[in-house]
N, C-alpha and C. Protein backbone atom coordinates (compact mmCIF):
# COMPACT_ATOMS: atom_id res chain seq x y z
N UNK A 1 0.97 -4.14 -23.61
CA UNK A 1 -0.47 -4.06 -23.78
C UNK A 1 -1.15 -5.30 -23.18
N UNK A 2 -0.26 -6.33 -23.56
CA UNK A 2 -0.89 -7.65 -22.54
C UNK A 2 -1.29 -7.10 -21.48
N UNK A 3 -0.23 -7.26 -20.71
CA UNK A 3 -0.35 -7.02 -19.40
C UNK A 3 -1.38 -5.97 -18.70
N UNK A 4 -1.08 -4.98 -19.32
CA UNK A 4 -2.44 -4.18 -19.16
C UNK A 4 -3.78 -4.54 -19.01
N UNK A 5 -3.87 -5.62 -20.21
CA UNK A 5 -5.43 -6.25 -20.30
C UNK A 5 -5.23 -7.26 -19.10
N UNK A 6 -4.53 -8.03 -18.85
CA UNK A 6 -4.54 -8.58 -17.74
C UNK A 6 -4.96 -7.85 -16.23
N UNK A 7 -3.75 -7.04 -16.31
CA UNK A 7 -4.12 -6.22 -15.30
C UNK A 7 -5.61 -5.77 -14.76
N UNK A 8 -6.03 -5.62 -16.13
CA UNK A 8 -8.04 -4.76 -16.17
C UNK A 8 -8.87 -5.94 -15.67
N UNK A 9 -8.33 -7.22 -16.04
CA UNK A 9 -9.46 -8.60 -16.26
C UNK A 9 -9.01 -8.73 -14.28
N UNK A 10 -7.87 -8.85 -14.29
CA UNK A 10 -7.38 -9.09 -12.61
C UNK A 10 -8.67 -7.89 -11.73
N UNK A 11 -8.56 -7.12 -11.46
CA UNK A 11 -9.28 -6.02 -11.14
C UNK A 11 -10.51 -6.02 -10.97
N UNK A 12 -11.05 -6.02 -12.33
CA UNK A 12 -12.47 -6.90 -12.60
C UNK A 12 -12.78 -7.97 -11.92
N UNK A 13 -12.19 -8.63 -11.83
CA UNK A 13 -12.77 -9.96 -11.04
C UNK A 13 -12.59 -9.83 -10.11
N UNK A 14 -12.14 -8.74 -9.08
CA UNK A 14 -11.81 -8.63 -7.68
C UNK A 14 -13.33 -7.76 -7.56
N UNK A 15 -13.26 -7.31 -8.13
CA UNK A 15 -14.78 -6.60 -8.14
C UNK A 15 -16.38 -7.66 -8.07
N UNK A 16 -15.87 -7.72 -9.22
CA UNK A 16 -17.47 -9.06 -9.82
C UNK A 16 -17.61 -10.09 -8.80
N UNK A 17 -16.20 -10.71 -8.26
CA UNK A 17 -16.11 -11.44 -7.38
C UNK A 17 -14.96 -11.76 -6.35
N UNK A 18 -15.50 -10.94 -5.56
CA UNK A 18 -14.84 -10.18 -4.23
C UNK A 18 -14.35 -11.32 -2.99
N UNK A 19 -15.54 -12.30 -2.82
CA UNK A 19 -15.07 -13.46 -2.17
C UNK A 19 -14.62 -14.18 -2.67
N UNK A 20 -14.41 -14.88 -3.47
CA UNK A 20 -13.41 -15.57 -4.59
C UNK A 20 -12.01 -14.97 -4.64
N UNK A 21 -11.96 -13.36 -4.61
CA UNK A 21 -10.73 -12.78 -4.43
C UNK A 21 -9.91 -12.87 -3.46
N UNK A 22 -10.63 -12.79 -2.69
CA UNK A 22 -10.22 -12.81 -1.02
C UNK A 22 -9.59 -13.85 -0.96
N UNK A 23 -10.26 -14.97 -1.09
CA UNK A 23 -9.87 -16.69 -0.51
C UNK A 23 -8.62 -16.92 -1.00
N UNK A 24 -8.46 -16.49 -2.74
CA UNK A 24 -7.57 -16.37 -3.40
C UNK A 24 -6.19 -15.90 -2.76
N UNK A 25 -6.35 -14.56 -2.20
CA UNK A 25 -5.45 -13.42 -1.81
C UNK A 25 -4.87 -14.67 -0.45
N UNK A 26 -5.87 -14.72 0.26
CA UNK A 26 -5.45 -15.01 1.54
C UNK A 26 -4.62 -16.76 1.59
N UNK A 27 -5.42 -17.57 0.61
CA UNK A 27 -4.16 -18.89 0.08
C UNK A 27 -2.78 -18.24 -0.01
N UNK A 28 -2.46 -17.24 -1.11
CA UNK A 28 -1.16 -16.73 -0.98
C UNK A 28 -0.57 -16.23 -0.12
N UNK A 29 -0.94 -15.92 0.85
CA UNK A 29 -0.31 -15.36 2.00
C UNK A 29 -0.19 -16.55 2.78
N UNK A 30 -1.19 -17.38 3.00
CA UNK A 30 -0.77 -18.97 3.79
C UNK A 30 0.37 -19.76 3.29
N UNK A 31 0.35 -19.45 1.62
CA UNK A 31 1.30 -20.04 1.63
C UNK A 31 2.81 -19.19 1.55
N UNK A 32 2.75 -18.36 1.10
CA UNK A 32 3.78 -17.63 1.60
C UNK A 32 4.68 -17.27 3.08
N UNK A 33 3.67 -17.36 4.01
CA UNK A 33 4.06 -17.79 5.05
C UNK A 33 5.12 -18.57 5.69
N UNK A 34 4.04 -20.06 4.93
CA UNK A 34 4.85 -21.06 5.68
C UNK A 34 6.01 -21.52 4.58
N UNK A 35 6.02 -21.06 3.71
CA UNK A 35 7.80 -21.48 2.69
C UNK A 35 8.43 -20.36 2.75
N UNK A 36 8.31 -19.46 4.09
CA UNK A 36 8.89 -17.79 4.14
C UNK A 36 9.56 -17.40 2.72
N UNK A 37 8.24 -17.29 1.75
CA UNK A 37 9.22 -16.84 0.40
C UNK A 37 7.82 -15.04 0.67
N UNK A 38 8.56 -14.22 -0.08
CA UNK A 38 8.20 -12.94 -0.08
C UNK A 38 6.72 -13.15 -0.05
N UNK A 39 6.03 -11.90 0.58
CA UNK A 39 4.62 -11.79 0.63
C UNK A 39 3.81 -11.42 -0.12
N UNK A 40 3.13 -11.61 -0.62
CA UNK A 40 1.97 -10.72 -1.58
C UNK A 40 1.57 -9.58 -1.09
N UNK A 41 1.51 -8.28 -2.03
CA UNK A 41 1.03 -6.96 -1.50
C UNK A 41 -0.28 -7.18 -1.76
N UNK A 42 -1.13 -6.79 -0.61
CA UNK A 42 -2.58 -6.25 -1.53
C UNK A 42 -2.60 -4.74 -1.39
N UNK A 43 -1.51 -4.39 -1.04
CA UNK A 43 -1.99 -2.91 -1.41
C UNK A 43 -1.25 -2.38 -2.79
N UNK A 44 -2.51 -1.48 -4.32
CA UNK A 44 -1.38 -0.94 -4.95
C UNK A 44 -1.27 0.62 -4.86
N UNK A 45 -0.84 1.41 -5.89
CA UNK A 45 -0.59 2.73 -6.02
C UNK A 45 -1.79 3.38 -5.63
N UNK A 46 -2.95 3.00 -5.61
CA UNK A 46 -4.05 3.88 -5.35
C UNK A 46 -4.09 3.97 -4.80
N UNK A 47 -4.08 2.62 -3.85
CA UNK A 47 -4.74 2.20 -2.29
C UNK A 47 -3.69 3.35 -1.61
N UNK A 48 -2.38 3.79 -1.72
CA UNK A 48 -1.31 4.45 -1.34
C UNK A 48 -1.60 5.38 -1.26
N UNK A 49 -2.23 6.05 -2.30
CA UNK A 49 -2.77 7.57 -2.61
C UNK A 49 -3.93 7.96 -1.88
N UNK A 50 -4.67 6.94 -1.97
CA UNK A 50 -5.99 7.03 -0.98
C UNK A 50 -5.83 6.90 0.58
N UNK A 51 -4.75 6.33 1.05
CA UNK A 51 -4.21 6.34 2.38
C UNK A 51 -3.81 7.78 2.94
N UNK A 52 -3.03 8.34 2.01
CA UNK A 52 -2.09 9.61 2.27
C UNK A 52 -3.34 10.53 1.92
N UNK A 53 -4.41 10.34 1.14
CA UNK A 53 -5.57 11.54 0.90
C UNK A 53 -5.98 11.61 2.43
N UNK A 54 -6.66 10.06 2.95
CA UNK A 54 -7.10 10.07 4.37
C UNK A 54 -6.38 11.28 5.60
N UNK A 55 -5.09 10.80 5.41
CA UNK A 55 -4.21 11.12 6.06
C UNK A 55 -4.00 13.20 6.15
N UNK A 56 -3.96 13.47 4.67
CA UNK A 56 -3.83 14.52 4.05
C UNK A 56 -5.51 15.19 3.80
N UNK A 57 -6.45 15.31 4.36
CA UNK A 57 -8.21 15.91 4.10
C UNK A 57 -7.92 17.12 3.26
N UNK A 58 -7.04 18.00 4.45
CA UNK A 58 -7.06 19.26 3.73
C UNK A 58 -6.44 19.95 2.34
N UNK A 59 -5.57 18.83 2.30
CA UNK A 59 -4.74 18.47 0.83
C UNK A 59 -3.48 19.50 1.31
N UNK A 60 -2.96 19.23 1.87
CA UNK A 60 -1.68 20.34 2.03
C UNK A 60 -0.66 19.96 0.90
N UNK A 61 -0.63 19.14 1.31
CA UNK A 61 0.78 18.46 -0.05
C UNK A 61 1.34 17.52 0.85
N UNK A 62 1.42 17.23 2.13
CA UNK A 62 2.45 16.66 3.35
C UNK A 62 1.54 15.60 4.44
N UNK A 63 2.00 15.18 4.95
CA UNK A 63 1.63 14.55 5.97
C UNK A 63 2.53 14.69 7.34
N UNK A 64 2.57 14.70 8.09
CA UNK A 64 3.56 14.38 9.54
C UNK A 64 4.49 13.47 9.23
N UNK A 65 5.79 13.41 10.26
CA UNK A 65 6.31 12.06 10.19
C UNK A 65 5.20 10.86 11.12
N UNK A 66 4.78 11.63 11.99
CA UNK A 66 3.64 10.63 13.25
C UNK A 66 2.98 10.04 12.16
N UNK A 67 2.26 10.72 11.37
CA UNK A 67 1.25 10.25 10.20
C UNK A 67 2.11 8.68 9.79
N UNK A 68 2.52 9.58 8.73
CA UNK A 68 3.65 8.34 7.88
C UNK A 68 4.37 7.02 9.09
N UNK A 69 4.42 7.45 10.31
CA UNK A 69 5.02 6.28 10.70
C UNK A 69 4.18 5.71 11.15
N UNK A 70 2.82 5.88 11.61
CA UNK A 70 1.28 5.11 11.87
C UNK A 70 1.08 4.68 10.70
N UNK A 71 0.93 5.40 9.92
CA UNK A 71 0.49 4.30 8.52
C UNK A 71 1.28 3.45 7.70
N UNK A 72 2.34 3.33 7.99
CA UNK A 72 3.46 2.71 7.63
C UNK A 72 2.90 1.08 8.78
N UNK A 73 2.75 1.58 10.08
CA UNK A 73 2.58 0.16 11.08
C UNK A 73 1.16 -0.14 10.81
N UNK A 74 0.20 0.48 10.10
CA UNK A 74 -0.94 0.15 9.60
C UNK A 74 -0.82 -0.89 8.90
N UNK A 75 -0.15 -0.65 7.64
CA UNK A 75 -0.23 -1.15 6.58
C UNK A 75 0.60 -2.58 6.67
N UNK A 76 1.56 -2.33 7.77
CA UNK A 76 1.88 -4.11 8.07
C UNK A 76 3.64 -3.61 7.66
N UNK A 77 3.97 -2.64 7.12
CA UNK A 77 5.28 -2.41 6.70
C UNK A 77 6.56 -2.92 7.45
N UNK A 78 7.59 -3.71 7.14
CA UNK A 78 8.39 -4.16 8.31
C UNK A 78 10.07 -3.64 7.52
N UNK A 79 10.66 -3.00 8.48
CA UNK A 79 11.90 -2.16 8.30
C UNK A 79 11.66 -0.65 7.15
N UNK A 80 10.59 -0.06 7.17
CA UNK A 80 10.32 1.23 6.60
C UNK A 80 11.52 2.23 7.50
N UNK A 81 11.55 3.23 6.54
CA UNK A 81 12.47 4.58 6.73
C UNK A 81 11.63 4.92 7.60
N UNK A 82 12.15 5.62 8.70
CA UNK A 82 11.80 5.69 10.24
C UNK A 82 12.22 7.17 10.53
N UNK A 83 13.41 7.98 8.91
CA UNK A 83 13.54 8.99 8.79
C UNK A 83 13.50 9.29 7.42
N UNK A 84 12.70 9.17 6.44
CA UNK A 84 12.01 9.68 5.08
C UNK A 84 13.00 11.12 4.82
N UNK A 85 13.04 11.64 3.52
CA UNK A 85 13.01 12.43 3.56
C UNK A 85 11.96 13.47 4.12
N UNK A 86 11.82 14.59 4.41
CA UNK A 86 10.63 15.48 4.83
C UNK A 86 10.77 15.53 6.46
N UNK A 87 11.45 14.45 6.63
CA UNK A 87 10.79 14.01 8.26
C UNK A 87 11.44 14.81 9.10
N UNK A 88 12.93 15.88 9.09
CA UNK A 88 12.90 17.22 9.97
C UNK A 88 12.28 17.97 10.51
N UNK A 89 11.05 18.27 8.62
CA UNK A 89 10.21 19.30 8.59
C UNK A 89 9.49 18.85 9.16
N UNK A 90 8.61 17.79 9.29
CA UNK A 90 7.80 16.95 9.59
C UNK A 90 6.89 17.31 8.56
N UNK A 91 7.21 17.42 7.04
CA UNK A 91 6.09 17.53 6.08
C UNK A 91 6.58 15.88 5.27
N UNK A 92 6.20 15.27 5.14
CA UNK A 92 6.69 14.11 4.22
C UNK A 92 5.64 14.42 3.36
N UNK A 93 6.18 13.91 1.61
CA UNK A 93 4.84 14.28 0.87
C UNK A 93 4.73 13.09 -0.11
N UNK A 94 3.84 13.04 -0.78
CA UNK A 94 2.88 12.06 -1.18
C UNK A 94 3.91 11.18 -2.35
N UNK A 95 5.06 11.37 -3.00
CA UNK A 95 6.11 11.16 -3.50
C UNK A 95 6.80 10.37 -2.52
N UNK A 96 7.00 10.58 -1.73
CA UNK A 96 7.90 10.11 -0.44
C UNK A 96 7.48 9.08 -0.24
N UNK A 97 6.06 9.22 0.64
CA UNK A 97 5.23 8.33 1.32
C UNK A 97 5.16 7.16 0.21
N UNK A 98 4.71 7.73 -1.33
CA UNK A 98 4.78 6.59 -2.15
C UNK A 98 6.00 5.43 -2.13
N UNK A 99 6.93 6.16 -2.88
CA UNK A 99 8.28 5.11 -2.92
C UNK A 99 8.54 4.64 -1.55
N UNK A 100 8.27 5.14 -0.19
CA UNK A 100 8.86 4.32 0.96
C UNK A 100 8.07 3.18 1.50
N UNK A 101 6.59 3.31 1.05
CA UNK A 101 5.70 2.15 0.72
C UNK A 101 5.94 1.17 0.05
C-alpha cells in the first residue's frame, strides 16, 4: 500500500510539475550514463499500451512484426526479440509487445 501511495504522489508531481520532472529524469540518465550502471525507463505499462493502441487504430488485437520492430527502435530498445512470438504470422499482440518491452 506504501508503495502505491508513493507511486500516486510520484505521478502527481510529474504532472503538477512537469519541468522539475524532466530535469529530474534527465540528471538520471546523465548520470547513468557516465557510471554505465542500468538506465532509467521513462516509459511505463501505459505508455506501452498507448504505443501499441497508436500502432493498433483499428484495434485488431495484433500489430506487424515491421510495427513492433519500429517501435521497439523508437523507443530506444537495445537487443529486443527481433523474432517475438506472433512474428511468422506477422500478428504480434499486445501481451507480446508488452513483456518484450
Amino acid at each position: 500500500m506504501h508503495f502505491m501511495y508513493l507511486s500516486i504522489l510520484e505521478h502527481l508531481w510529474s504532472f503538477l510539475h512537469p519541468r522539475t520532472f524532466l530535469i529530474e529524469e534527465l540528471k538520471k540518465l546523465q548520470g547513468a550514463q557516465s557510471t554505465m550502471k542500468e538506465l532509467p525507463c521513462l516509459f511505463d505499462s501505459s505508455n506501452i499500451e498507448a504505443i501499441f493502441g497508436v500502432l493498433d487504430p483499428c484495434e485488431r488485437g495484433y500489430i506487424t512484426l515491421n510495427q513492433y520492430t519500429q517501435a521497439m527502435v523508437t523507443m530506444g530498445a537495445q537487443g529486443f526479440n527481433s523474432t517475438p512470438e506472433g512474428a511468422k504470422e506477422d500478428k504480434i499482440t499486445l501481451s507480446v509487445f508488452r513483456s518484450e518491452s
